[in-house]
Protein backbone atom coordinates (compact mmCIF):
# COMPACT_ATOMS: atom_id res chain seq x y z
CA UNK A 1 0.00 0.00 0.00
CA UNK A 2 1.19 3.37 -0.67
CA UNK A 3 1.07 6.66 0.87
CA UNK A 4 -1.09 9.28 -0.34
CA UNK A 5 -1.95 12.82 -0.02
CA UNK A 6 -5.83 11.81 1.47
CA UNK A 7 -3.99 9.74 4.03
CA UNK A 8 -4.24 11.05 7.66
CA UNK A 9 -0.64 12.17 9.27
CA UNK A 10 -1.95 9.87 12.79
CA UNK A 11 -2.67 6.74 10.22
CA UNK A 12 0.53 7.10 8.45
CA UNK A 13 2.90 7.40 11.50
CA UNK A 14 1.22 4.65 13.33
CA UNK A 15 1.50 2.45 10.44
CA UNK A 16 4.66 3.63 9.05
CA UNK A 17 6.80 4.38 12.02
CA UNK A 18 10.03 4.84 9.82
CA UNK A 19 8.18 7.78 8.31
CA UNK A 20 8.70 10.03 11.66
CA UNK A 21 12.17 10.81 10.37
CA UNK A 22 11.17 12.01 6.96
CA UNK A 23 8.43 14.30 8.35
CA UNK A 24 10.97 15.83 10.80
CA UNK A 25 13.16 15.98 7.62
CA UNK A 26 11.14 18.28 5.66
CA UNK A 27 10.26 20.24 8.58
CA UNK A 28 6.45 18.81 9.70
CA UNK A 29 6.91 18.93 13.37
CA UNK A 30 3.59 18.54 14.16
CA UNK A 31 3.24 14.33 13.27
CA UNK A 32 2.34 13.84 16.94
CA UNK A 33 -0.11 16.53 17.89
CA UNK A 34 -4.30 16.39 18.10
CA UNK A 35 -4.46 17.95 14.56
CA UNK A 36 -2.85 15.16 13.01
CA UNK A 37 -5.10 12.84 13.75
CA UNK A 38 -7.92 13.96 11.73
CA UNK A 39 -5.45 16.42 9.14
CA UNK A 40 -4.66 14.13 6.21
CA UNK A 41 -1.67 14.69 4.53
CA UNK A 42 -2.29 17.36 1.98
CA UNK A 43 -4.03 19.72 4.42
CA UNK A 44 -0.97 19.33 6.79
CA UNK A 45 1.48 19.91 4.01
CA UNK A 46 -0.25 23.09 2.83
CA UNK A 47 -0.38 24.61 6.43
CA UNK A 48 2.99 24.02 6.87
CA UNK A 49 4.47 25.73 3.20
CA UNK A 50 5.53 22.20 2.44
CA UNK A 51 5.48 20.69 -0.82
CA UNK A 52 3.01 17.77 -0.52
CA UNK A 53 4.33 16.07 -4.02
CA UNK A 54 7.93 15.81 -2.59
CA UNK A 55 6.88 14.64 1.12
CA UNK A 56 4.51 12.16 -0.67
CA UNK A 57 7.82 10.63 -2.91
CA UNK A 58 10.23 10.28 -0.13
CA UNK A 59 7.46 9.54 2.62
CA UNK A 60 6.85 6.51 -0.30
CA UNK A 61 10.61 6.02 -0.43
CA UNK A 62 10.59 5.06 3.50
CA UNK A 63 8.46 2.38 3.36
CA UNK A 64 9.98 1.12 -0.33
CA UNK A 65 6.87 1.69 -2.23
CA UNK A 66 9.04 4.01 -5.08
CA UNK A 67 8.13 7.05 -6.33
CA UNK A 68 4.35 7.09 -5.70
CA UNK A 69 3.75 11.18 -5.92
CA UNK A 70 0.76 10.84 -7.77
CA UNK A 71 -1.31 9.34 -5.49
């Protein structure tokens, strides 16, 4: 399964653990408060200035899924 932008932050941590470091990475500090929970991906991204596309690719990357960007 691949990560995608619709994906809530909460579901992808919890899931993908290994992911933590690449949200630190492009500077989403955030991955453990109450917002993330219910935020999905995209909306997280955006409120942050942070390209969505690229965090999608390398969150992808992390769990060995490729470049899956599109999603």
């Amino acid at each position: 399964m691949a990560i995608t932008k619709e994906m809530p932050i909460g579901e992808i941590v919890q899931t993908y653990p290994q992911t933590v470091k690449v949200f630190l990475s492009h500077g989403l500090m955030c991955i453990g408060c109450a917002a993330a929970r219910f935020e999905n991906l995209a909306q997280g991204a955006t409120a942050h200035g942070i390209d969505v596309d690229e965090l999608v690719k390398d969150l992808n990357a992390a769990i060995g899924n490729g470049d899956q960007s599109q999603n």
